[in-house]
Protein backbone atom coordinates (compact mmCIF):
# COMPACT_ATOMS: atom_id res chain seq x y z
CA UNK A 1 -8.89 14.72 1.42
CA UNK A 2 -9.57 11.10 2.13
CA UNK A 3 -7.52 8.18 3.48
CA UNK A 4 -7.70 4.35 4.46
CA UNK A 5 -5.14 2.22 6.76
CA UNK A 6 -5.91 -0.52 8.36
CA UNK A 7 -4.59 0.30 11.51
CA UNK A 8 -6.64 2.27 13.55
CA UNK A 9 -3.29 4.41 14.81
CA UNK A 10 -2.37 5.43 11.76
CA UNK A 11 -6.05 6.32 10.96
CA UNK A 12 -5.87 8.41 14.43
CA UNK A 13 -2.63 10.26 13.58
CA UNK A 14 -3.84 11.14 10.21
CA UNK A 15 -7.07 13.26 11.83
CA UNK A 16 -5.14 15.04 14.15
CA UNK A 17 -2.84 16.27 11.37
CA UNK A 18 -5.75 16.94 9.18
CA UNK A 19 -8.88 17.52 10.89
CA UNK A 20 -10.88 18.40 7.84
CA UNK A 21 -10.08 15.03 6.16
CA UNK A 22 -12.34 12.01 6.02
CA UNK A 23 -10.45 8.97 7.17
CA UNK A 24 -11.36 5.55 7.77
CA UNK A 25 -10.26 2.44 9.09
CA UNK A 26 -10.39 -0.16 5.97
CA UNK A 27 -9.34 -2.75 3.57
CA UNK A 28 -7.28 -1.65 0.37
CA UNK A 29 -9.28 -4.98 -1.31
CA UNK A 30 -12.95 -3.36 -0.76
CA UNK A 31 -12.33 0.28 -0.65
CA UNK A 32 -15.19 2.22 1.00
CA UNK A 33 -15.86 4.50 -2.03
CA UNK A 34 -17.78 4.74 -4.64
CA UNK A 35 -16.97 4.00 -8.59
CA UNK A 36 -14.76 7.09 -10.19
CA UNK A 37 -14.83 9.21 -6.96
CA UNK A 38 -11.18 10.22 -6.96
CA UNK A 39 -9.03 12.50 -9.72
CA UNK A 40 -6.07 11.31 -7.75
CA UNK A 41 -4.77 8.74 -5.40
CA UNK A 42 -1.68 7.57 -4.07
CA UNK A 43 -0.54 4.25 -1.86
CA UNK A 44 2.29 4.59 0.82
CA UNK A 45 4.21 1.23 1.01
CA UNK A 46 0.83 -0.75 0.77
CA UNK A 47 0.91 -2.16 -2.56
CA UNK A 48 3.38 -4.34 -3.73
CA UNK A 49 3.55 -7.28 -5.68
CA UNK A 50 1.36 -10.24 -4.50
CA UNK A 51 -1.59 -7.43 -3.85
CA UNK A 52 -2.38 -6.80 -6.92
CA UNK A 53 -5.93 -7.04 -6.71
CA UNK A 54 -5.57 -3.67 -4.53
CA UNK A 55 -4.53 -2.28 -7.49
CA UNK A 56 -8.51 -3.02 -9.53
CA UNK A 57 -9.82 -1.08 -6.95
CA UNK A 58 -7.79 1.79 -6.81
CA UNK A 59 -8.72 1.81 -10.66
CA UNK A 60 -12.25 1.24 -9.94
CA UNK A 61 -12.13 4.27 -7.51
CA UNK A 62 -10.52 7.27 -9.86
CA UNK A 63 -12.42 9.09 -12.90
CA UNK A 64 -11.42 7.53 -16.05
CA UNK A 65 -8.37 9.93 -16.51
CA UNK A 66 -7.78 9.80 -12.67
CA UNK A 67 -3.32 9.57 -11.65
CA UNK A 68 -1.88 6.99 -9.20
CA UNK A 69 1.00 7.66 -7.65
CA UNK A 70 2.69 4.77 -5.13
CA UNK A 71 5.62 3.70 -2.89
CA UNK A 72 6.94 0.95 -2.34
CA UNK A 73 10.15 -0.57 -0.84
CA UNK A 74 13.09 -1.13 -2.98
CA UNK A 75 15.29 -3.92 -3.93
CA UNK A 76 16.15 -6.15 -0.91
CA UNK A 77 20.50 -6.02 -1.57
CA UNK A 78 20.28 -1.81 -1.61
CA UNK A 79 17.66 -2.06 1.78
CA UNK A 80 19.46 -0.42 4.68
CA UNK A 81 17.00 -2.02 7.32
CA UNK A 82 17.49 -5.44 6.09
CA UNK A 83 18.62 -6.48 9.28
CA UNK A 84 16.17 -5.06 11.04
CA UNK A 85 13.07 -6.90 8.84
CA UNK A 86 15.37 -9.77 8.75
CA UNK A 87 14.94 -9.95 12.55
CA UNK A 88 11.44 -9.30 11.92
CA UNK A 89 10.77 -12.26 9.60
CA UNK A 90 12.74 -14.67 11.82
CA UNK A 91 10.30 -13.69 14.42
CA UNK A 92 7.04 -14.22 12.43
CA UNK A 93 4.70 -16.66 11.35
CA UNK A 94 6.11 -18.14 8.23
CA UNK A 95 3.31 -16.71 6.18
CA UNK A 96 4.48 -13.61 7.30
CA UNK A 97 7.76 -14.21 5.98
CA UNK A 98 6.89 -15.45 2.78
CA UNK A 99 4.67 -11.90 2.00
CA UNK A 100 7.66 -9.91 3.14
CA UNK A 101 9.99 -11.41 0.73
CA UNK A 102 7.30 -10.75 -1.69
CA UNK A 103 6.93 -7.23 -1.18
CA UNK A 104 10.94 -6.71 -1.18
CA UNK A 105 10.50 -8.05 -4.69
CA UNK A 106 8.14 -5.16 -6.12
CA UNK A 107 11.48 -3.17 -6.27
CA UNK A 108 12.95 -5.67 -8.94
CA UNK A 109 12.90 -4.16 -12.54
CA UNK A 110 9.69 -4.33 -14.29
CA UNK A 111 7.75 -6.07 -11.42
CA UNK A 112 5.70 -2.93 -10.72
CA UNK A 113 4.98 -2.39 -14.47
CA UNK A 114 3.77 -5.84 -14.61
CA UNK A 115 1.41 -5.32 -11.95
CA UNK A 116 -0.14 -2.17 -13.61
């Protein structure tokens, strides 16, 4: 098993829940592996529209028949922690604010399909 974040905590939580997996601290843009080295691969809530070009390299990463499974939030009126990223954005850079409207929209209908 492999994994990327780029947040080292994440990256330290994942090896102490699985010690025999090879995780690194990294950018979903330039992933650290080699052409077609993956059968499978899935994204938690860190692609969504706007990052598409994550998407190329997931695709450059899995064998030729290879799945991809992903996450992602879902539309922004059935989001029961709007408030709470509301607060969020109102607190961040406006560049910040901008991306997380854009990610709310990957839930919209078709968006997703789009980007694939």
């Amino acid at each position: 098993m492999s994994g990327i974040d780029a947040a080292e905590p994440s990256i330290e939580i994942a090896r102490l829940r699985t010690p025999e997996g090879d995780f690194c601290v990294g950018d979903m843009f330039s992933l650290p592996f080699p052409e077609s080295s993956f059968d499978r691969a899935t994204a938690f809530n860190g692609i969504w529209k706007g990052v598409d070009a994550a998407l190329s390299e997931v695709h450059r990463a899995l064998v030729d028949d290879g799945r991809f499974g992903m996450t992602f939030w879902g539309r922004l009126d059935k989001f029961g922690l709007m408030p709470y990223f509301l607060k969020v954005i109102e607190r961040s850079p406006p560049s910040h604010g901008s991306a997380s409207m854009k990610q709310g929209d990957t839930g919209r209908g078709g968006v997703v399909e789009g980007m694939a």
